[in-house]
Protein backbone atom coordinates (compact mmCIF):
# COMPACT_ATOMS: atom_id res chain seq x y z
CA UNK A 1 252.37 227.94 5.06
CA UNK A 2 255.82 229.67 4.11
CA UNK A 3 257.05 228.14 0.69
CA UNK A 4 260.75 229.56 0.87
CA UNK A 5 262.38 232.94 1.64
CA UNK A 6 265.84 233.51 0.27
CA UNK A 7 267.87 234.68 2.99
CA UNK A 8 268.44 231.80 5.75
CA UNK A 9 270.79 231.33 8.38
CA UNK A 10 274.05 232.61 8.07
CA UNK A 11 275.15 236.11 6.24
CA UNK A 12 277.17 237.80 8.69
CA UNK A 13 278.24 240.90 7.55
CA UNK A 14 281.71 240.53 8.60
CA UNK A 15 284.27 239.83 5.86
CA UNK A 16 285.97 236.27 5.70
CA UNK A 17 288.66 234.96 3.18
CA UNK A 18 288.14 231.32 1.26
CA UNK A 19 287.62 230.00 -1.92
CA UNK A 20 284.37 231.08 -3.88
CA UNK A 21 282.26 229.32 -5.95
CA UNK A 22 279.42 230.45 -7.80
CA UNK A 23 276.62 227.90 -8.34
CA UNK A 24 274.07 228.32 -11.49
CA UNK A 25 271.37 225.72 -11.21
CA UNK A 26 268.40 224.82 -13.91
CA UNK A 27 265.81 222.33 -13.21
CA UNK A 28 262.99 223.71 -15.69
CA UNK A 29 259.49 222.22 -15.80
CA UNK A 30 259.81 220.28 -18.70
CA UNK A 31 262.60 220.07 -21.41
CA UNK A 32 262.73 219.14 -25.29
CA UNK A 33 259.02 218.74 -25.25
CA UNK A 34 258.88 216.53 -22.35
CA UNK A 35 258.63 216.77 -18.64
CA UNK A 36 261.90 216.79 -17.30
CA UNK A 37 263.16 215.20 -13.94
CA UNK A 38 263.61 217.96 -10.96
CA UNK A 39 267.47 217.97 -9.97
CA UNK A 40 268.38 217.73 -6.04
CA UNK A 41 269.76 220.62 -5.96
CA UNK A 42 269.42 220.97 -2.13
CA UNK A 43 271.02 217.83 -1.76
CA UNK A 44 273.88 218.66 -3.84
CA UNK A 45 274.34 221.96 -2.17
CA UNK A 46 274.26 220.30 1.52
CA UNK A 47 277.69 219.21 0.01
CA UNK A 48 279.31 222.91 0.18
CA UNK A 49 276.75 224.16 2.81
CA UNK A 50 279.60 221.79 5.12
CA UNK A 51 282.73 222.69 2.75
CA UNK A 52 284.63 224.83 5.44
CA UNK A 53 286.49 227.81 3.54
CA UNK A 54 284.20 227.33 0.67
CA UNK A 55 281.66 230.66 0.28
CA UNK A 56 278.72 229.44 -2.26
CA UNK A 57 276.41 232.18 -4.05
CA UNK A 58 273.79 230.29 -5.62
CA UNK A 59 271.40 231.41 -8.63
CA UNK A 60 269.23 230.16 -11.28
CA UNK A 61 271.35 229.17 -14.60
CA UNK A 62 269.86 231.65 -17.24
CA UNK A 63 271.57 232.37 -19.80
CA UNK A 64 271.02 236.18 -18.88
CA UNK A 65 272.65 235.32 -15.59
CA UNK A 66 275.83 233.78 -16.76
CA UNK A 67 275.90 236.47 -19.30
CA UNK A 68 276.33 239.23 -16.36
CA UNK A 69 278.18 237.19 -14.99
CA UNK A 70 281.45 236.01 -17.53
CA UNK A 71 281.25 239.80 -19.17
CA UNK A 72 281.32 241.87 -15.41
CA UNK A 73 284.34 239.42 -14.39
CA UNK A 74 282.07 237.88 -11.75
CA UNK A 75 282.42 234.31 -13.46
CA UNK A 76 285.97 234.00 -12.08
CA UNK A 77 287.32 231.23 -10.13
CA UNK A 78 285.31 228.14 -9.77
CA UNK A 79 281.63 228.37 -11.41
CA UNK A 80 279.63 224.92 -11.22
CA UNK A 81 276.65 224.62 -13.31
CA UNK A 82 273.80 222.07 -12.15
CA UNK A 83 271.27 221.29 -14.91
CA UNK A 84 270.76 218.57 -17.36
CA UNK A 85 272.90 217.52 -20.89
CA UNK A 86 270.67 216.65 -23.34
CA UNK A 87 271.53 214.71 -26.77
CA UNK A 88 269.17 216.43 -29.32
CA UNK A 89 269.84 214.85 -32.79
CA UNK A 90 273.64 214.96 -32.86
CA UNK A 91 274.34 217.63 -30.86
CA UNK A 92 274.78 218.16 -26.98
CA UNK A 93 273.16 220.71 -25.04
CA UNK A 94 272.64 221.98 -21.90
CA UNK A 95 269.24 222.99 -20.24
CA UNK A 96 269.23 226.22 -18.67
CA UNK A 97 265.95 227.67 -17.90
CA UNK A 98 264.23 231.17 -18.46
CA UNK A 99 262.57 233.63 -16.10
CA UNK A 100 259.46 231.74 -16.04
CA UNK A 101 260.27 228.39 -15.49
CA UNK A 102 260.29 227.37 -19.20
CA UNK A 103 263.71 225.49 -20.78
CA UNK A 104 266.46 227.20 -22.59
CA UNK A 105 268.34 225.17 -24.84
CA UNK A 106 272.13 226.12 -25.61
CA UNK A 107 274.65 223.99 -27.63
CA UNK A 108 278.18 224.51 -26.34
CA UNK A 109 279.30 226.78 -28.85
CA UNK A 110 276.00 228.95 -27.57
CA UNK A 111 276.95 228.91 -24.78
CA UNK A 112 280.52 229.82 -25.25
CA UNK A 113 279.42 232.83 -27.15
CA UNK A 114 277.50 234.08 -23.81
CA UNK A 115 280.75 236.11 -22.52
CA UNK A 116 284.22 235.87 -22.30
CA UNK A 117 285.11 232.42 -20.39
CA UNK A 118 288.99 233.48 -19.60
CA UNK A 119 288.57 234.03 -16.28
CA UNK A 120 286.84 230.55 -15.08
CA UNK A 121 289.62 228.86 -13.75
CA UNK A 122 287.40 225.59 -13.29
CA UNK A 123 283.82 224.36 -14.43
CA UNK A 124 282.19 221.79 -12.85
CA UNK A 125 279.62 219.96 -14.95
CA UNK A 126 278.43 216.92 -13.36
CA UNK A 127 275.60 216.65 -16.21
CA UNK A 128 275.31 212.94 -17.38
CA UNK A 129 277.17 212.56 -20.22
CA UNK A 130 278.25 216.00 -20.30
CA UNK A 131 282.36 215.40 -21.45
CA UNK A 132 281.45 215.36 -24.91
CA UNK A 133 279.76 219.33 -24.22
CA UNK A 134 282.40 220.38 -22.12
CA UNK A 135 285.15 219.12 -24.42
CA UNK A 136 283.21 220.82 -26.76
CA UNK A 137 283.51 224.24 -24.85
CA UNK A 138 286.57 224.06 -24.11
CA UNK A 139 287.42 223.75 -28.25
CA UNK A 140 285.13 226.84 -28.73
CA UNK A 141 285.81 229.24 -25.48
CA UNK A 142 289.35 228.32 -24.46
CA UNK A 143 288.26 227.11 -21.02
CA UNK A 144 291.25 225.98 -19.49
CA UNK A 145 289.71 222.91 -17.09
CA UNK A 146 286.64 221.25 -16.40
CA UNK A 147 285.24 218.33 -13.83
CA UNK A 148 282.52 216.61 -16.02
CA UNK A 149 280.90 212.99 -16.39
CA UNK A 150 281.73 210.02 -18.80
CA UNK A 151 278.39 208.74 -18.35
CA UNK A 152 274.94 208.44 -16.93
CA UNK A 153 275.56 208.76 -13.35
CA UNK A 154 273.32 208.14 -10.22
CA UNK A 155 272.69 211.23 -8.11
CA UNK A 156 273.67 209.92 -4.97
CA UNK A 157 277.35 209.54 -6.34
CA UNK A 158 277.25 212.76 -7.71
CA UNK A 159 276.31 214.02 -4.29
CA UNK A 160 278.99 211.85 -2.73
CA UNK A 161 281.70 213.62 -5.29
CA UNK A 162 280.49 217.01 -4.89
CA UNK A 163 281.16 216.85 -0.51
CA UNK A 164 284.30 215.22 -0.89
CA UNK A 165 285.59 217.65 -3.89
CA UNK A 166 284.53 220.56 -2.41
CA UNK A 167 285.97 219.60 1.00
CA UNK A 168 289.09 219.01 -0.15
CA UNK A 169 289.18 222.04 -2.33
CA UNK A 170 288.27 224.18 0.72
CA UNK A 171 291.47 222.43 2.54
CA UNK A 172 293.63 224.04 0.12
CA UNK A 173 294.49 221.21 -2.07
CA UNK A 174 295.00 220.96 -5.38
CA UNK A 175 292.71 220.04 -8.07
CA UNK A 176 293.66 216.92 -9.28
CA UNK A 177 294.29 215.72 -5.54
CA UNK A 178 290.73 216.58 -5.19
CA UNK A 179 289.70 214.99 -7.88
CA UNK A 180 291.40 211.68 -6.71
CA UNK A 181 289.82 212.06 -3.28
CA UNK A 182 286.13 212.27 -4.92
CA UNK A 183 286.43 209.79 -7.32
CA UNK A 184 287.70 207.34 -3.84
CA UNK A 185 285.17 208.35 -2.02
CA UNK A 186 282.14 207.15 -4.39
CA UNK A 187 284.01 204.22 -5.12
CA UNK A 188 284.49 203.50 -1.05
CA UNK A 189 280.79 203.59 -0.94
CA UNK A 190 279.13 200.34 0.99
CA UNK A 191 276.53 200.44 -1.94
CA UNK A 192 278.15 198.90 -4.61
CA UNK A 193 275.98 200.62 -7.25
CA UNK A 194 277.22 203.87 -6.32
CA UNK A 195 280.89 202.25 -5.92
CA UNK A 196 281.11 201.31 -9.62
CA UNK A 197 280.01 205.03 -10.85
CA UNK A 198 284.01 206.29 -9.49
CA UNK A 199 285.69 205.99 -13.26
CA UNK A 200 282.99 208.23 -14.81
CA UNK A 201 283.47 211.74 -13.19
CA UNK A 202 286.68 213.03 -15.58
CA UNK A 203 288.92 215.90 -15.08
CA UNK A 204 289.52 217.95 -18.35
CA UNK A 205 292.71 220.06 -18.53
CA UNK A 206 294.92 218.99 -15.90
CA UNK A 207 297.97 219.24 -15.24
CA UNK A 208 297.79 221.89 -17.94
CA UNK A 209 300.00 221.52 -20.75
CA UNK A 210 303.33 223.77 -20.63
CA UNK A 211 306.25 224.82 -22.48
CA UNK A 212 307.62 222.65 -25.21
CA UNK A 213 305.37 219.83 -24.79
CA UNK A 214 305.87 219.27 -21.09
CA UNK A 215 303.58 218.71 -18.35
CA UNK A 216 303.06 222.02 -16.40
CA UNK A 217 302.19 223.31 -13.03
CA UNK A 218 299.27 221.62 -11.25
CA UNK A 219 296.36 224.01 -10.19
CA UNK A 220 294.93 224.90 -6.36
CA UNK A 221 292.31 227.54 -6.21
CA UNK A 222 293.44 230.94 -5.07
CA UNK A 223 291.88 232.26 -1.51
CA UNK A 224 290.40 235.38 -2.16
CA UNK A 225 289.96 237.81 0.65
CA UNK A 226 287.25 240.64 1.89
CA UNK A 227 284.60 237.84 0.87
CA UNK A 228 281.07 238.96 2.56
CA UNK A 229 279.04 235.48 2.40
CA UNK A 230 275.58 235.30 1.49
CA UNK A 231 272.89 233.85 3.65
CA UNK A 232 272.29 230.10 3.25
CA UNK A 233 268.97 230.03 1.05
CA UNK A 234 265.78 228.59 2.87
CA UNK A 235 264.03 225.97 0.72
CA UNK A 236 260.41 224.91 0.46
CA UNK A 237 259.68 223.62 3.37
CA UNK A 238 257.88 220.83 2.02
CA UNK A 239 257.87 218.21 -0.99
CA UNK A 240 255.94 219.14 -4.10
CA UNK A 241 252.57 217.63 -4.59
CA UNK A 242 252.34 214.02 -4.42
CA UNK A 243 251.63 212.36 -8.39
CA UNK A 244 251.61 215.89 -10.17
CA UNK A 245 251.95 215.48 -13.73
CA UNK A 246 251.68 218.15 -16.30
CA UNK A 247 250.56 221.69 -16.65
CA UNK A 248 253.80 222.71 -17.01
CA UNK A 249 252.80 225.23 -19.85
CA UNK A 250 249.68 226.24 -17.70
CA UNK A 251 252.43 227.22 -15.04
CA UNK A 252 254.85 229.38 -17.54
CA UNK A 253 251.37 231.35 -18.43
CA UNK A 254 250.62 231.65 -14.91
CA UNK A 255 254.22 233.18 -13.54
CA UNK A 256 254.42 235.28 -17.22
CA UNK A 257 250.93 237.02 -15.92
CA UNK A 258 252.17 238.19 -13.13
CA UNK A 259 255.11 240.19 -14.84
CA UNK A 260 251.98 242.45 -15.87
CA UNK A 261 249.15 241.80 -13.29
CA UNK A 262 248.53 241.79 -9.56
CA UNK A 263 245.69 239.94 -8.71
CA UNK A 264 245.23 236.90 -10.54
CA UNK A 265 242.30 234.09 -9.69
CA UNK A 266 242.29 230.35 -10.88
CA UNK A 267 238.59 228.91 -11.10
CA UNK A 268 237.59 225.15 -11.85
CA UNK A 269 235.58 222.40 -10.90
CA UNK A 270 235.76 220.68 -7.66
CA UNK A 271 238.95 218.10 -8.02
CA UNK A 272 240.19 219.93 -11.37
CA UNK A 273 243.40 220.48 -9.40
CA UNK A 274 243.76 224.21 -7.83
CA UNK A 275 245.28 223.37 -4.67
CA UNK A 276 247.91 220.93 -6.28
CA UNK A 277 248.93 223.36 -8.77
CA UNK A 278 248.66 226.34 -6.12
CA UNK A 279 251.21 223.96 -4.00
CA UNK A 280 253.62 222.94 -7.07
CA UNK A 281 253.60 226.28 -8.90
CA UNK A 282 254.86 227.80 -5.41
CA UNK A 283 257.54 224.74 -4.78
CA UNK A 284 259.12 225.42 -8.03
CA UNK A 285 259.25 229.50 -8.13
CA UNK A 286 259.94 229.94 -4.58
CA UNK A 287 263.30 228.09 -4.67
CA UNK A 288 266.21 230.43 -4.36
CA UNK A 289 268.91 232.18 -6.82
CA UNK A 290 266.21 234.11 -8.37
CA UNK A 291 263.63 232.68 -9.62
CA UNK A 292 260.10 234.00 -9.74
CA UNK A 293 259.21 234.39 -6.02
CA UNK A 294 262.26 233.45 -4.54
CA UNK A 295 261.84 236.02 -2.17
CA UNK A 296 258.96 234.02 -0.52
CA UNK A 297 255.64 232.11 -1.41
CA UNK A 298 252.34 232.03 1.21
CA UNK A 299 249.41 229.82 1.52
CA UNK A 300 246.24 230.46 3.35
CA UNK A 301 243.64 228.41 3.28
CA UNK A 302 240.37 230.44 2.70
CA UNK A 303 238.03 228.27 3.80
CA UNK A 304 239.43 227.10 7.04
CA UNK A 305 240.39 230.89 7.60
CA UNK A 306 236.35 231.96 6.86
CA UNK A 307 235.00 229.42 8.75
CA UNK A 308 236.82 230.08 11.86
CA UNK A 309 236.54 233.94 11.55
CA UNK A 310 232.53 232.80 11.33
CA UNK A 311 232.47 230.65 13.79
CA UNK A 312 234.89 232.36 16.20
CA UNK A 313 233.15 236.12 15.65
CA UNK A 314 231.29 237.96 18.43
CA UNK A 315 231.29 241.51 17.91
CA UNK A 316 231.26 243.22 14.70
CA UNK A 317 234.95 243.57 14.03
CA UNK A 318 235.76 239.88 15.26
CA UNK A 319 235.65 238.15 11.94
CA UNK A 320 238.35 240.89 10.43
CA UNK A 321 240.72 240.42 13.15
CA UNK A 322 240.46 236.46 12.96
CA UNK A 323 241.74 236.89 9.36
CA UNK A 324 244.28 239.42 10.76
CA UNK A 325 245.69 236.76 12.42
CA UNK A 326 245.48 234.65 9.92
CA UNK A 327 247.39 235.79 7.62
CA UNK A 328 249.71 236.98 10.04
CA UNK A 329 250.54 233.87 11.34
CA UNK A 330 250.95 232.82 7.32
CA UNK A 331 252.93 235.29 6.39
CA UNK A 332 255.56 235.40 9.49
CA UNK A 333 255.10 231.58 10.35
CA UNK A 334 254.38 232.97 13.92
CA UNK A 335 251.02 233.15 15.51
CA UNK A 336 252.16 235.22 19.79
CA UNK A 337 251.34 238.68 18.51
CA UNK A 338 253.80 241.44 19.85
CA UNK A 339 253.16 243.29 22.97
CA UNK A 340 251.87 246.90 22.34
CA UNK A 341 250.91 246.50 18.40
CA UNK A 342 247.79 245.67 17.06
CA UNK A 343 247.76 242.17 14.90
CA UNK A 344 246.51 244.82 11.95
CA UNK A 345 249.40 247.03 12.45
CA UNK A 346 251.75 243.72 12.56
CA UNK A 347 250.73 242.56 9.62
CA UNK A 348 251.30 246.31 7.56
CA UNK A 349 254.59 245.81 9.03
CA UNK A 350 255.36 242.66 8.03
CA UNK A 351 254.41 243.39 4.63
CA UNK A 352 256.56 246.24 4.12
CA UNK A 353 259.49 244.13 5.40
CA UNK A 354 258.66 241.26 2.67
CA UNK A 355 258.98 244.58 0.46
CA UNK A 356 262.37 245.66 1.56
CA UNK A 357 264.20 242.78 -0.27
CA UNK A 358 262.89 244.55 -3.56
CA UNK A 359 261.68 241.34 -5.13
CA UNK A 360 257.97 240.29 -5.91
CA UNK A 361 256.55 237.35 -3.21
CA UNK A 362 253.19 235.72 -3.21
CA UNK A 363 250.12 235.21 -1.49
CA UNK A 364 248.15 232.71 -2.63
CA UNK A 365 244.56 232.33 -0.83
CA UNK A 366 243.08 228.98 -1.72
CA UNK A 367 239.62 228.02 -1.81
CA UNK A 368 237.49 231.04 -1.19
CA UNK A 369 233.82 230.12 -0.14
CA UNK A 370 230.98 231.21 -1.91
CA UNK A 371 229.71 232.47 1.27
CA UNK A 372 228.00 235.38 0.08
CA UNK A 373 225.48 234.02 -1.64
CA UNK A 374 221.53 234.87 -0.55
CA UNK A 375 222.19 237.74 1.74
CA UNK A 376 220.10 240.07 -0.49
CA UNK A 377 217.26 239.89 -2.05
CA UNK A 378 219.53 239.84 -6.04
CA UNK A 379 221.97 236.92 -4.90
CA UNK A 380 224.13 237.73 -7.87
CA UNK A 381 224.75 241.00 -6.48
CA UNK A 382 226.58 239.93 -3.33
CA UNK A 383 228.21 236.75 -4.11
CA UNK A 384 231.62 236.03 -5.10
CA UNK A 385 230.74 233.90 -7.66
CA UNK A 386 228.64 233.59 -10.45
CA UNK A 387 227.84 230.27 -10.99
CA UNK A 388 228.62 226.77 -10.00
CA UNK A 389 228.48 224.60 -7.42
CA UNK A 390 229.12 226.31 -3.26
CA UNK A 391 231.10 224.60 -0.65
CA UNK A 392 227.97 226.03 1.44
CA UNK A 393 225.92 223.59 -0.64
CA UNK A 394 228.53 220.79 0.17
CA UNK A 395 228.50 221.59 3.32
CA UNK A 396 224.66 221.05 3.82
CA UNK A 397 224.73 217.88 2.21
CA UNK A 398 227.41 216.78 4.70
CA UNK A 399 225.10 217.92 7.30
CA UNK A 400 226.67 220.51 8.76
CA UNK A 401 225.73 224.39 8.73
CA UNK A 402 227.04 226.42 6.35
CA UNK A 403 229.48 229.10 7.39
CA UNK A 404 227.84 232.86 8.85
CA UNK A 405 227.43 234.53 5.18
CA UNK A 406 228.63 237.75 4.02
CA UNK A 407 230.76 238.95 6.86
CA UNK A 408 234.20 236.88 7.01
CA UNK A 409 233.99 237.07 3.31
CA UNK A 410 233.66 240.52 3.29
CA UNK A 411 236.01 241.29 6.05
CA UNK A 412 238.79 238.91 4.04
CA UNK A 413 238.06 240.93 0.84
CA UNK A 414 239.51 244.54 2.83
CA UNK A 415 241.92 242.90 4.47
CA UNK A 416 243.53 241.83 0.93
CA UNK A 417 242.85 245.34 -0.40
CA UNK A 418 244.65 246.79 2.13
CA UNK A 419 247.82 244.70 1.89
CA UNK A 420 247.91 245.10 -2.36
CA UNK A 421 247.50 249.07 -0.77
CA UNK A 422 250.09 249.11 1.46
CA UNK A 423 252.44 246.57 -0.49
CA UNK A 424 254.31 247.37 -3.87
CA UNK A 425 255.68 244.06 -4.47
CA UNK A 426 252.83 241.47 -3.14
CA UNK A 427 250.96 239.31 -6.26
CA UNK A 428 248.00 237.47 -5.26
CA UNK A 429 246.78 234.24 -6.41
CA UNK A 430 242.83 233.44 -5.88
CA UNK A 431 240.82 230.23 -6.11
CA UNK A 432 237.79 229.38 -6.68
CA UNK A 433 235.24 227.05 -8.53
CA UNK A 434 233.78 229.79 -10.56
CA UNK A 435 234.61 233.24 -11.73
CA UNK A 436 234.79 236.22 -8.96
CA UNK A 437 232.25 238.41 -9.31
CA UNK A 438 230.60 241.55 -7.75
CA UNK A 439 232.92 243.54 -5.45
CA UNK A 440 235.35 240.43 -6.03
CA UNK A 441 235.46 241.60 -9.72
CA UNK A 442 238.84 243.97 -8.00
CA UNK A 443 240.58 244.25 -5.20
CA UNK A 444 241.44 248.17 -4.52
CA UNK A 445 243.07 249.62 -7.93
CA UNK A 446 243.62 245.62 -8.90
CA UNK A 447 241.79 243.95 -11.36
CA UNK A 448 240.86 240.45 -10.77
CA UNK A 449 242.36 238.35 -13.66
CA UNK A 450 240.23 235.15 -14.38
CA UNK A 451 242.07 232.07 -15.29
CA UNK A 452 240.47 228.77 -15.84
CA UNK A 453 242.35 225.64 -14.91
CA UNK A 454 241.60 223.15 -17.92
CA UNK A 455 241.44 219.50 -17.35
CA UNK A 456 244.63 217.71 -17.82
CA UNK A 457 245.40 216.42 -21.60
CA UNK A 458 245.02 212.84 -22.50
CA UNK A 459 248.58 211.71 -22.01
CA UNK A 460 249.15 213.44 -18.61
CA UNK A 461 245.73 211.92 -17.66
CA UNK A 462 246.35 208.60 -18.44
CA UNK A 463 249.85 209.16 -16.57
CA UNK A 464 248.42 210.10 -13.59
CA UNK A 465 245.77 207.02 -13.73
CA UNK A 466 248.93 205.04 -14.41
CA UNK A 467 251.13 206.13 -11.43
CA UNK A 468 247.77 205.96 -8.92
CA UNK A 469 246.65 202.43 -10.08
CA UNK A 470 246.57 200.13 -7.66
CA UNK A 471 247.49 197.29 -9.25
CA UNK A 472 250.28 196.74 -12.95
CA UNK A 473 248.01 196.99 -16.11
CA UNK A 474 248.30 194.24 -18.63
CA UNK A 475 247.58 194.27 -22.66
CA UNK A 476 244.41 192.11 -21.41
CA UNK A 477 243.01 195.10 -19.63
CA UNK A 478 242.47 196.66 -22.95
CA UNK A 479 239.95 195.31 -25.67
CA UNK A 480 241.65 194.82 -28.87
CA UNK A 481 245.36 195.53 -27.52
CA UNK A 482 246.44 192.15 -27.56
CA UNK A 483 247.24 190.94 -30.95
CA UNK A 484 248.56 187.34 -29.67
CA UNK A 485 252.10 187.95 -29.10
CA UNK A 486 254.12 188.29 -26.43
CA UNK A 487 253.47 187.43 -22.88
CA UNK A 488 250.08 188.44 -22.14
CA UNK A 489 250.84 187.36 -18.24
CA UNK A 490 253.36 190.27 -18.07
CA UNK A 491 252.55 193.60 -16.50
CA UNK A 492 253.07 196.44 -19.35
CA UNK A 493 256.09 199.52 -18.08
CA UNK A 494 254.75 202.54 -17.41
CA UNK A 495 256.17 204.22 -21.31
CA UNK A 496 254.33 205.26 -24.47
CA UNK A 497 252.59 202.08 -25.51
CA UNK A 498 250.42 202.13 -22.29
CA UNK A 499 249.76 205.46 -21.94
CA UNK A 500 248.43 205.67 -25.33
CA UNK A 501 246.12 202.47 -24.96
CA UNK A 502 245.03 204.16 -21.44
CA UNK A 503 244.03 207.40 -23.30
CA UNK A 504 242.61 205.96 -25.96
CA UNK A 505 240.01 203.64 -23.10
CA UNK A 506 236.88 204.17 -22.46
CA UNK A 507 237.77 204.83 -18.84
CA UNK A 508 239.88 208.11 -19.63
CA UNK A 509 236.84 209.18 -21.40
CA UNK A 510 234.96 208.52 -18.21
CA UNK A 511 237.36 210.77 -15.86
CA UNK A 512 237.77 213.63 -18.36
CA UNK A 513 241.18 214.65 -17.20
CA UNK A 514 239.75 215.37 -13.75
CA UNK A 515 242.63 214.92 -11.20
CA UNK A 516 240.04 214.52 -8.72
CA UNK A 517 238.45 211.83 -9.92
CA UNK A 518 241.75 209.22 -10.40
CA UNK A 519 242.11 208.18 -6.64
């Protein structure tokens, strides 16, 4: 399973003239302490995907970024900035995000001091509530315009705004026709909830003021020529995991360790939550513009990939060429091998290509099988693991066999070596339900980090049982809770009071922020 490779359709090398617009997005994993809604980005970018003589270059808003960006002159023209405005005692501030996924908090007048802001022609902030901020910027940096909202606005009329404006603005007209065009399509929409949201996207700064007091010249974008467009990103290909909740911290730690390590393996009991967070952590860094492993994410499922190679194997070298193809058919999405190359000499290939982009991309290999265990006489010295309990063992009291020991396992373990061997940018992320040890201790010259995925917190527990429960929860549910008023017969909203009375129940106690065990 491919996560997302920057680098889609489109990119043709030949030069093209249009309007460009540089697009910083931040959705970080949680914000001002709290976890923090993802934005649609993709959604909002469909809008310009279809803007024709708009060319959109689209990266990660951090603060580093827009730095490079304002001081090398790259800022000019129209830059549009995607991420959320936040009211933190009485000022407002914008969320950016840092390499690792973590928030960066900047007031306007932070942000103004990033680089010099003279030659944005026009910001678009479609932040709720983000006039007040980019009033404020405009006081501190001089910008000269700004699209913004009044309000709280739903994202489906900010999507609506974003086509229309940007289609307009490709046409060649001018801003505050485009503007007026936006604003008529929300408000044309058959939904009325999305028509009423028209009056709260503002334009700042236009016409701009001239001579003498008068009004002066209105502004149109200017069509810059020689323009090489990027590729259009590629996306996850799916949605991220269904009810996650937390570990955002667990997730910063997790991307930070790879800025030093290689080889990194997660280990936890069975429905602690690996393969969720394997599948979230590589949704949210292998989104484009930069972010951790934009430049692609990989999943292979171990076990499957073991058991086949086991039950598939004839001859000695069998099992190592099922998990050839494996992970070739991970890797390049495409399982017809090429005429006149081996599937081993395919995959070295296809490994140096991932390379060529320069970037760091990930394997992750989930669920590796403790298949090695009671070959020799010392089972300690040939299993993977440790301790703990085996999907072998599972697998006998399920009643079927357990996989052939020793062999796929073994034949996985140099196929990995030789891909961190012939790879400079490859990290690889291992799971497991106990600690690798043995010849899994390293891979090649890579240590094997060990990383234990704790159970979730109180709070995220109980807001997992919350979201899962099949039926509303009620102050009755809880002993002691209900002091006598109020409407007992009313189910309780999903905010503090009930997670607290949830974490506090005997029942949380029970499932010891175990994912697994809150079906």
């Amino acid at each position: 399973k491919a996560f997302g490779v920057e680098g889609g359709e489109g990119g043709d090398d030949a030069p093209v003239s249009g309007i460009r617009v540089r697009y910083l997005y931040a959705s970080p994993l949680w914000g001002a302490g709290e976890p923090m809604r993802p934005l649609d980005v993709r959604a909002d970018l469909e809008g310009l995907r279809h803007a024709a003589g708009v060319h959109t270059e689209i990266r990660v808003a951090t603060a580093e970024r827009l730095r490079r960006a304002l001081i090398s002159g790259l800022g000019a023209g129209v830059l549009h900035v995607s991420a959320h405005c936040l009211l933190l005692g009485s000022a407002l501030c914008l969320v950016l995000e840092d390499a690792f996924g973590a928030p960066h908090v900047l007031s306007a007048r932070d942000l103004a001091a990033q680089g010099p802001w003279e030659n944005v022609e026009l910001l678009v902030l479609l932040a709720c509530s983000s006039e007040g901020f980019a009033r404020e910027l405009i006081r501190c940096c001089g910008l000269r315009r700004a699209v913004c909202c009044s309000f709280t606005v739903l994202d489906q009329a900010a999507h609506i705004f974003t086509s229309t404006f940007y289609q307009a603005l490709g046409a060649g007209r001018g801003l505050l026709s485009c503007h007026e065009l936006a604003r008529a399509a929300v408000r044309g929409s058959p939904d009325e909830r999305i028509a009423v949201e028209a009056d709260k996207f503002v334009l700042l700064g236009e016409p701009a003021p001239g001579g003498a007091g008068a009004a002066g010249s209105l502004w149109a974008p200017a069509v810059e020529r020689g323009l090489r467009p990027e590729p259009w990103p590629t996306w996850p290909r799916w949605p991220s995991a269904e009810d996650f909740v937390g570990r955002q911290d667990f997730a910063t730690g997790i991307a930070r360790a790879f800025e030093h390590r290689r080889v990194l393996c997660l280990f936890g009991q069975r429905g602690i939550g690996k393969t969720a967070f394997c599948h979230e952590f590589c949704h949210h860094f292998s989104a484009p513009g930069g972010r951790r492993f934009s430049a692609g994410a990989h999943l292979l499922d171990a076990r499957s990939a073991v058991r086949r190679a086991a039950r598939e194997g004839r001859a000695a070298e069998a099992p190592e060429a099922q998990l050839v193809c494996a992970l070739l058919e991970t890797l390049s999405g495409d399982a017809v091998a090429q005429p006149g190359q081996s599937p081993r000499s395919q995959l070295r290939s296809l490994v140096r290509r991932l390379d060529r982009a320069g970037d760091a991309w990930l394997l992750v290999v989930d669920g590796l099988p403790s298949s090695a265990r009671g070959v020799d006489a010392d089972p300690q010295a040939t299993s993977c693991f440790s301790s703990g309990p085996s999907s072998d063992d599972d697998a006998t009291e399920a009643g079927r066999p357990p996989p052939t020991p020793t062999q796929p396992l073994e034949a996985l373990r140099a196929v990995l070596e030789e891909l961190l061997c012939a790879s400079a940018q490859m990290r690889l992320l291992l799971t497991a339900r106990a600690p690798l040890r043995g010849p899994w201790a390293a891979l090649g010259l890579s240590k094997v980090v060990e990383v234990e995925v704790p159970p979730l917190p109180p709070e995220d527990a109980a807001r997992l049982l919350a979201r899962r429960a099949a039926r509303p929860m009620y102050r009755r549910d809880f002993a002691g809770a209900f002091s006598g008023t109020g409407d007992v017969s009313q189910p309780m909203a999903l905010d503090a009071d009930l997670l607290a009375l949830l974490a506090a129940s005997p029942l949380a106690s029970k499932l010891g922020g175990v994912p697994g065990r809150i079906v």
